[in-house]
C-alpha atoms as a PDB file:
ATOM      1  CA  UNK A   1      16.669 -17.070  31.213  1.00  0.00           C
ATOM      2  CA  UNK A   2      19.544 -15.600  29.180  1.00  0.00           C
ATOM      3  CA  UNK A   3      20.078 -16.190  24.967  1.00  0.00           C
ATOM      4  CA  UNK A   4      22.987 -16.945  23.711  1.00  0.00           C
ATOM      5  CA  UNK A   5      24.059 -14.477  21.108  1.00  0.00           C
ATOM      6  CA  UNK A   6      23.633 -16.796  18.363  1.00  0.00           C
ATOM      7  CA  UNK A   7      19.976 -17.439  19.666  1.00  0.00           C
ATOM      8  CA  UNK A   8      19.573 -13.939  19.930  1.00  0.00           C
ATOM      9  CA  UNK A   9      20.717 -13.344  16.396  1.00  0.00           C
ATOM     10  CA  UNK A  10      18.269 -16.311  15.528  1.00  0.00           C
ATOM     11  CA  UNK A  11      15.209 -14.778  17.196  1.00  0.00           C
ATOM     12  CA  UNK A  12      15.595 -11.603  15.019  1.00  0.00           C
ATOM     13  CA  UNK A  13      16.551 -12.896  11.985  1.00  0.00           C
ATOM     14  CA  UNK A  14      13.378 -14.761  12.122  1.00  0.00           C
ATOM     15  CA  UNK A  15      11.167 -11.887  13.724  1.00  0.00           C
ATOM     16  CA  UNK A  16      12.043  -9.881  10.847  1.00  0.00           C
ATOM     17  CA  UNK A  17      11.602 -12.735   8.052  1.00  0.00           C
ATOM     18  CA  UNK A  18       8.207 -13.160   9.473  1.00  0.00           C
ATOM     19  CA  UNK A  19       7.631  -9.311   8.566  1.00  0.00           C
ATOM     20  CA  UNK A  20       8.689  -8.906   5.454  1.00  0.00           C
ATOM     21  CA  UNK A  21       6.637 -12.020   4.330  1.00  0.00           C
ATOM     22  CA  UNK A  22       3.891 -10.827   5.626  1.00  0.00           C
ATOM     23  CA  UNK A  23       1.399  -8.810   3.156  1.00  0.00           C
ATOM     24  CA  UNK A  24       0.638  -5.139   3.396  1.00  0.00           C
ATOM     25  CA  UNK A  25      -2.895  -5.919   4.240  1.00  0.00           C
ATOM     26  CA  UNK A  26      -2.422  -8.259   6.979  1.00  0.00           C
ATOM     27  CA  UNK A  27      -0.192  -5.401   8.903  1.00  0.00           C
ATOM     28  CA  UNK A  28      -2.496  -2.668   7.950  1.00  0.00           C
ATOM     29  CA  UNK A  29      -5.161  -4.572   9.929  1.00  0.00           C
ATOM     30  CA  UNK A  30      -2.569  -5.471  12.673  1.00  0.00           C
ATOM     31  CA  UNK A  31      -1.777  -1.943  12.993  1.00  0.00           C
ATOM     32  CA  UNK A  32      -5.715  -0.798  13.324  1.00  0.00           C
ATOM     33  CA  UNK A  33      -6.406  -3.275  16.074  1.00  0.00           C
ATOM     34  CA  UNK A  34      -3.181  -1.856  18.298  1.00  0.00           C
ATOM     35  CA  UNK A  35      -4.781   1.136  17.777  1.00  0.00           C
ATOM     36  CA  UNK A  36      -8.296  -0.138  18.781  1.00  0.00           C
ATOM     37  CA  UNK A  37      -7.258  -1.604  21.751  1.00  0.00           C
ATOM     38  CA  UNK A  38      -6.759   0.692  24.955  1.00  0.00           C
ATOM     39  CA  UNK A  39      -3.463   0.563  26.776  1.00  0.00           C
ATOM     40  CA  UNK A  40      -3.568  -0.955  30.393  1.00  0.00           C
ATOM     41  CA  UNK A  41      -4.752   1.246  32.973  1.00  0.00           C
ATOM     42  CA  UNK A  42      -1.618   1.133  34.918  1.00  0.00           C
ATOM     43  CA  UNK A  43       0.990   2.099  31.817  1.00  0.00           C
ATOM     44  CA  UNK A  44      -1.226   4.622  31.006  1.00  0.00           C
ATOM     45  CA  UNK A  45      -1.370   6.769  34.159  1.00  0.00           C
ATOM     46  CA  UNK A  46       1.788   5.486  35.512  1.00  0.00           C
ATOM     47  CA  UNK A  47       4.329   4.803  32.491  1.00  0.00           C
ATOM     48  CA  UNK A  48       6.740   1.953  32.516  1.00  0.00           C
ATOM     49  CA  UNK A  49       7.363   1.506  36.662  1.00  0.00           C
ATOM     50  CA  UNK A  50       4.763  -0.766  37.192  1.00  0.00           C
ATOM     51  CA  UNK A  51       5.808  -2.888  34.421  1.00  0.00           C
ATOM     52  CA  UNK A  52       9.181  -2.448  35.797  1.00  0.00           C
ATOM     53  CA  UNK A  53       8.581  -3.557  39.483  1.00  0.00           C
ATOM     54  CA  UNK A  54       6.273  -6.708  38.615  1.00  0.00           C
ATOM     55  CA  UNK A  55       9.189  -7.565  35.972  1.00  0.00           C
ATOM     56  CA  UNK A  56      11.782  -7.224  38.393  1.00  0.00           C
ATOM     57  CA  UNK A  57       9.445  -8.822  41.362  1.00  0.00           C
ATOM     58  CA  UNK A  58       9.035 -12.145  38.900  1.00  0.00           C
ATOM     59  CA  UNK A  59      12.726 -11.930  38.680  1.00  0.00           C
ATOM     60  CA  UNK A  60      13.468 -12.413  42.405  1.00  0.00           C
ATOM     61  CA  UNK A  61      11.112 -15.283  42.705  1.00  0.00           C
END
């Protein structure tokens, strides 16, 4: 499914409101449990191709 540009534009504009309204705390925390949390086994060892193939596999379905 394809966005528009103006949907696109959209999207952002509120990603980033969402952000900056957010407190300095709250992402601190946000931040420490990325960190906490281990990557997938297959992006670790193998980088982004097995992401790419199952994206491109749902894709052709």
């Amino acid at each position: 499914m394809l966005m528009s540009f103006d949907d696109y534009v959209k999207y952002l504009t509120q990603q980033i409101t969402a952000y900056l309204d957010t407190p300095a705390e709250e992402k601190r925390k946000q931040r420490l449990k990325n960190k906490q949390e281990p990557p997938l086994y297959s992006n670790r060892w193998l980088g982004v191709l097995p992401f790419a193939f199952k994206v491109s596999r749902k894709n052709t379905n």
